[in-house]
Protein backbone atom coordinates (compact mmCIF):
# COMPACT_ATOMS: atom_id res chain seq x y z
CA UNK A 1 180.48 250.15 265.35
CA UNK A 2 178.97 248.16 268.05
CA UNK A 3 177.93 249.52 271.75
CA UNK A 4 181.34 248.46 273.46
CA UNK A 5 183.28 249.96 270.49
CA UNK A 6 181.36 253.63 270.79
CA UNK A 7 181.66 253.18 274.39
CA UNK A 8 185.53 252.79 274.30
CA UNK A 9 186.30 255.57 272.01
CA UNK A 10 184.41 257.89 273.96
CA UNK A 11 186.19 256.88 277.21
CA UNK A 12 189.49 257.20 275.22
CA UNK A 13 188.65 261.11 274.50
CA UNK A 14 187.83 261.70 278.07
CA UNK A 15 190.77 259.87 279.20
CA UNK A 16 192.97 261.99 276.97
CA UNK A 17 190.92 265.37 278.10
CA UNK A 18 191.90 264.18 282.00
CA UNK A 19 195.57 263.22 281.25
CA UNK A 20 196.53 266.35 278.70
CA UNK A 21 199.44 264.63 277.12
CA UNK A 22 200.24 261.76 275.02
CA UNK A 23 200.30 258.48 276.20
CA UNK A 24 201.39 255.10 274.24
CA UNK A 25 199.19 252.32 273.30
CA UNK A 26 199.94 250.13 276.74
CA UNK A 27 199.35 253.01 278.71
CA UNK A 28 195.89 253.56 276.68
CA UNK A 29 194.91 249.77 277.08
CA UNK A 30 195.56 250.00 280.54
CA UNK A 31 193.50 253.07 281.58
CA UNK A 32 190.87 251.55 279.44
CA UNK A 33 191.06 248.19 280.79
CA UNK A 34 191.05 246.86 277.29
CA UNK A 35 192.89 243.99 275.56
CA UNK A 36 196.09 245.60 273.82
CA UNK A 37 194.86 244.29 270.64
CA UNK A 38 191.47 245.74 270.96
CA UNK A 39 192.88 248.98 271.58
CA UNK A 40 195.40 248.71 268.58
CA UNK A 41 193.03 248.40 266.60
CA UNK A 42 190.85 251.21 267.89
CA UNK A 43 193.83 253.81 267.67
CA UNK A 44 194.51 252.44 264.65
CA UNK A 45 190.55 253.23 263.06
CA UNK A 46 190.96 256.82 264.54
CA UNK A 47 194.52 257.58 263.15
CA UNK A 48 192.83 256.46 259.62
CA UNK A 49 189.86 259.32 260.34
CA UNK A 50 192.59 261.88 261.57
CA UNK A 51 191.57 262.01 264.89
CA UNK A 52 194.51 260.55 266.83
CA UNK A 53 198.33 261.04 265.65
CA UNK A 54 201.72 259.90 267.06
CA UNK A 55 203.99 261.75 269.10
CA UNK A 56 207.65 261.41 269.87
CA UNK A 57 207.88 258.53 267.74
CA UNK A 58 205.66 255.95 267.95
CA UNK A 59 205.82 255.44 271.34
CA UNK A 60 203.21 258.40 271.95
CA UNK A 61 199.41 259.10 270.82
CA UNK A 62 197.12 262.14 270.92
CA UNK A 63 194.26 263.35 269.70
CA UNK A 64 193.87 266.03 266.77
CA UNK A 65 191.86 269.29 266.74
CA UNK A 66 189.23 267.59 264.43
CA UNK A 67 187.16 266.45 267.33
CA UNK A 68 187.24 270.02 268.94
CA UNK A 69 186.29 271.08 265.33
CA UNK A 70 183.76 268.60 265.29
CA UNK A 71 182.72 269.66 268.74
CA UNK A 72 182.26 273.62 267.74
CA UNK A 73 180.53 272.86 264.38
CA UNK A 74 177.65 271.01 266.32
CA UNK A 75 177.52 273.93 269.33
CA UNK A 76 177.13 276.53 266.53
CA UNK A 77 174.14 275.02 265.59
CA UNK A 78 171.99 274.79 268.97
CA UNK A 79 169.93 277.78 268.21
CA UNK A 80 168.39 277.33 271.70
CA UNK A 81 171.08 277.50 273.72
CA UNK A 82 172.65 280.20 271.71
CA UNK A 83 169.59 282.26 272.88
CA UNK A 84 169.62 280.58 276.44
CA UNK A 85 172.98 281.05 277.06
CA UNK A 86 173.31 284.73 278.01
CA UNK A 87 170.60 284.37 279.89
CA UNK A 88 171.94 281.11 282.12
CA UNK A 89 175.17 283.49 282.69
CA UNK A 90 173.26 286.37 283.94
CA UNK A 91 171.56 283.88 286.34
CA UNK A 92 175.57 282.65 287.39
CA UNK A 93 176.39 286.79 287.67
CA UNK A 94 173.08 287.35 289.85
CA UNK A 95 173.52 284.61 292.10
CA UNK A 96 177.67 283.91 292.59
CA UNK A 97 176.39 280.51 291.91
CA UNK A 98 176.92 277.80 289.59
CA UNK A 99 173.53 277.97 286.96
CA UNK A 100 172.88 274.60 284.92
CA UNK A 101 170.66 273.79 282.51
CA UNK A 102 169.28 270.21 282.28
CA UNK A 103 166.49 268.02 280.34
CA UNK A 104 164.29 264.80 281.28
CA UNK A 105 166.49 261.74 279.22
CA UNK A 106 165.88 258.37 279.58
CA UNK A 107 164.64 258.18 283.30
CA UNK A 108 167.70 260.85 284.51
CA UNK A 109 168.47 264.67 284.23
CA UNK A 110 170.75 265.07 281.36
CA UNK A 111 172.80 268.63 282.26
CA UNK A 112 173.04 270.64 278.83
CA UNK A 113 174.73 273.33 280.31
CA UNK A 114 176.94 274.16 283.40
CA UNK A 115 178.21 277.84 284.18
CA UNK A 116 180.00 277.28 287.57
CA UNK A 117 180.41 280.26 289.71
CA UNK A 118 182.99 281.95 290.39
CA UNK A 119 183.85 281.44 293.72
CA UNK A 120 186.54 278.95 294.72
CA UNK A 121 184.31 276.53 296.45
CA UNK A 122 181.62 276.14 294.47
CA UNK A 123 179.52 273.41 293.14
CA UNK A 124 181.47 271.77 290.15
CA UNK A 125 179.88 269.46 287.10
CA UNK A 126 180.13 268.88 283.64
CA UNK A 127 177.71 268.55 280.19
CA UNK A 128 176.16 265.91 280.02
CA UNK A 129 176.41 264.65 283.08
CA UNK A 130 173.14 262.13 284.35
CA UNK A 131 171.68 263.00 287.56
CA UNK A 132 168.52 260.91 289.04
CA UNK A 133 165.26 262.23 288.85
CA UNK A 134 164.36 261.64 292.52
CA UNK A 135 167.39 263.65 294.21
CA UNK A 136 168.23 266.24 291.82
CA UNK A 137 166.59 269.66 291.93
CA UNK A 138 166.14 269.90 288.26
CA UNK A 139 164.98 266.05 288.38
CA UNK A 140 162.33 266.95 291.38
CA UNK A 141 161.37 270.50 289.10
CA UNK A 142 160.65 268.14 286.13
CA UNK A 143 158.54 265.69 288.25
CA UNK A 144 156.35 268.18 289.52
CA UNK A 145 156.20 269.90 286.12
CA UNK A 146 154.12 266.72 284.99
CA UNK A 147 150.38 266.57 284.85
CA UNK A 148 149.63 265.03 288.03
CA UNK A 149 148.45 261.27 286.69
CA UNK A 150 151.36 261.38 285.10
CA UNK A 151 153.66 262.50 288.02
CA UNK A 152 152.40 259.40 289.84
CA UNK A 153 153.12 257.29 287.33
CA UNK A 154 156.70 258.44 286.66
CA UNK A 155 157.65 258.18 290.70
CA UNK A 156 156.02 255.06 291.19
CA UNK A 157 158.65 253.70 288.07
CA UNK A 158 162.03 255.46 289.78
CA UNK A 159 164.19 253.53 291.40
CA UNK A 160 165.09 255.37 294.78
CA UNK A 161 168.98 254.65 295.16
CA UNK A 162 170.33 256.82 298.34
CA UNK A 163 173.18 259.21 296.93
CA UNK A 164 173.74 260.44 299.83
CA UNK A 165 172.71 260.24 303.59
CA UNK A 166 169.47 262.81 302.70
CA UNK A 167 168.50 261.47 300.01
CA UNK A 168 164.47 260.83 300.01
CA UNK A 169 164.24 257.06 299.34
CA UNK A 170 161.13 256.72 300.80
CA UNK A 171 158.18 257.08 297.80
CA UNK A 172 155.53 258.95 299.97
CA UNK A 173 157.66 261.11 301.40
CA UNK A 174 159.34 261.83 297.60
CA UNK A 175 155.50 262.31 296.23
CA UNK A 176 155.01 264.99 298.72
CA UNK A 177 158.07 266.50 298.04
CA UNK A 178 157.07 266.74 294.36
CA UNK A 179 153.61 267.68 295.35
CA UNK A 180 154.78 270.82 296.99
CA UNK A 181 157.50 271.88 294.25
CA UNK A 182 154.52 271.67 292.08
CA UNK A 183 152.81 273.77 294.00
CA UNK A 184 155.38 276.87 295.02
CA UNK A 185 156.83 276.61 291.28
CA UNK A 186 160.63 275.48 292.19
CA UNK A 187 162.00 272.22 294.23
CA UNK A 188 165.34 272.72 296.69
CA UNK A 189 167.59 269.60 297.42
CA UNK A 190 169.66 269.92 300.59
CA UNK A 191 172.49 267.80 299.86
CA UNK A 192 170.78 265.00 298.76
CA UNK A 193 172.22 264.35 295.53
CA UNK A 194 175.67 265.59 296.15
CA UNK A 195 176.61 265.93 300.14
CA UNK A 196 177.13 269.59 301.38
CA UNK A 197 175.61 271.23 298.15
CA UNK A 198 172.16 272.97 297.98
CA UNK A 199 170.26 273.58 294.96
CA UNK A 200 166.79 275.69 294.43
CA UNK A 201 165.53 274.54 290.75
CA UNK A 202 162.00 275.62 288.40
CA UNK A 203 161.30 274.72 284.84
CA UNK A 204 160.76 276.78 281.69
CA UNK A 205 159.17 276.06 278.38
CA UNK A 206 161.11 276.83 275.55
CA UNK A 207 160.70 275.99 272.32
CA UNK A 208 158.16 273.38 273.08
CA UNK A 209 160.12 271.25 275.49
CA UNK A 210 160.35 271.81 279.23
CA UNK A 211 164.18 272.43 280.51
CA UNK A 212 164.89 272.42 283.92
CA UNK A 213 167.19 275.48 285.62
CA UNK A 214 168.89 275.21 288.56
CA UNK A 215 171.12 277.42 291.20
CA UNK A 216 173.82 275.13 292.57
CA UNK A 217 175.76 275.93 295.45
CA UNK A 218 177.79 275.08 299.28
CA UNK A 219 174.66 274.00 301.86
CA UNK A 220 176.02 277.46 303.76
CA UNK A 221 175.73 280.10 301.57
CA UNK A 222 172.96 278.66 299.34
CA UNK A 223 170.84 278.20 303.18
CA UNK A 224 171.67 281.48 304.08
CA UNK A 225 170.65 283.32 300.30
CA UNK A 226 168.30 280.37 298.77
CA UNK A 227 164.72 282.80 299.42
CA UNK A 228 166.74 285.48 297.57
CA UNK A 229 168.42 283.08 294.93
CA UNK A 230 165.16 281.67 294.30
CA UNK A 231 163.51 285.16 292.84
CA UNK A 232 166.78 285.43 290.66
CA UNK A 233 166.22 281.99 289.10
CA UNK A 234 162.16 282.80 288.38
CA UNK A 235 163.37 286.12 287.05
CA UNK A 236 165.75 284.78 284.60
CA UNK A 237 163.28 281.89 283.63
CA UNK A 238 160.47 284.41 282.43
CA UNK A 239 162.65 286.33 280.63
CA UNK A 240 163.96 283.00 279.25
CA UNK A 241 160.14 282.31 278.32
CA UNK A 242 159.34 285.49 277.12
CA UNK A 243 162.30 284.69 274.26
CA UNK A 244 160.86 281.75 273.57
């Protein structure tokens, strides 16, 4: 399967997890922006593994439970996060807050895990969603986690885009940023990777890698609490270490 291929089928499974009901092959093509026969032929190889089937005919397609089956088999076997887990939704219960769980990937913050609080405006995200280094607070907590050669290197490579009207674009500024994270143990954004939202982050070592942990949350409560929220998080990351 080529890269265009992979790329398609996932988009078709989080098309289908966005629309919640079947949907026929033209409809598919066009949400897709695919050629008709391209996606024929792509429903067509996933009906033949049992992971699509038609409905109502053959006017309508949806997916099986084998992904989701798929999907559980692999979760039951992330030993760390098993162990993490209970820990990441105490942090969510201390704080009111959304807790996530990210990792270094590829030049961006991969988020491994997102407990969203339980208020209803809160800070909202998904798994594997890919956040920059340079305005995320689990991106800035990983910077200043580095060795400091090694922290110049990395933000002299980043590419600065402005997410949002805060965002530090400016690459002194940034390396003092990171130079004081490193220095107090956590990094806070103030809405600049997402507008309005404030985050307080810190790292943790766990089973030889460094994760990042952050508390998420609306730029007014998170302003008013962060000092407070900020001794949760460390709390919950040594006990996190101490498991390691």
């Amino acid at each position: 399967m080529d890269v265009k291929s992979a790329s398609r089928t996932v988009d078709l499974f989080e098309l289908f997890a966005r629309e919640q009901q079947p949907l026929s092959l033209s409809e598919l093509a066009a949400a897709l922006d695919a050629p008709l026969s391209s996606c024929f032929n792509l429903v067509r190889a996933l009906k033949a593994r049992g992971f699509l089937f038609g409905v109502g005919g053959r006017k309508g397609i949806y997916p099986t439970r084998k992904m989701y089956d798929i999907a559980s088999a692999v979760a039951a076997g992330e030993p760390w996060l098993k162990r993490m887990m209970p820990r990441l939704e105490r942090l969510r219960d201390l704080t009111n807050e959304t807790a996530i769980l990210g990792k270094e990937q590829g030049g961006s913050v991969i988020y491994l895990a997102v407990l969203e609080g339980r208020q209803n405006i809160r800070y909202t995200a998904r798994p594997g969603d890919l956040k920059p280094l340079h305005s995320s607070s689990i991106g800035k907590a990983l910077l200043a986690a580095k060795p400091p050669k090694a922290r110049v290197e990395a933000i002299a490579k980043l590419r600065l885009d402005a997410m949002t009207e805060n965002t530090i674009t400016d690459r002194a500024k940034l390396a003092e940023e990171i130079d004081l994270a490193a220095s107090r143990g956590y990094s806070i954004t103030r809405g600049e990777n997402v507008a309005d939202v404030m985050a307080v982050a810190t790292t943790v070592k766990f089973g030889g890698d460094i994760y990042g942990i952050a508390v998420a949350g609306p730029m007014h409560r998170m302003a008013e609490e962060v000092g407070s929220q900020q001794q949760r998080l460390m709390e919950i990351c040594r006990e996190i270490e101490r498991d390691s």
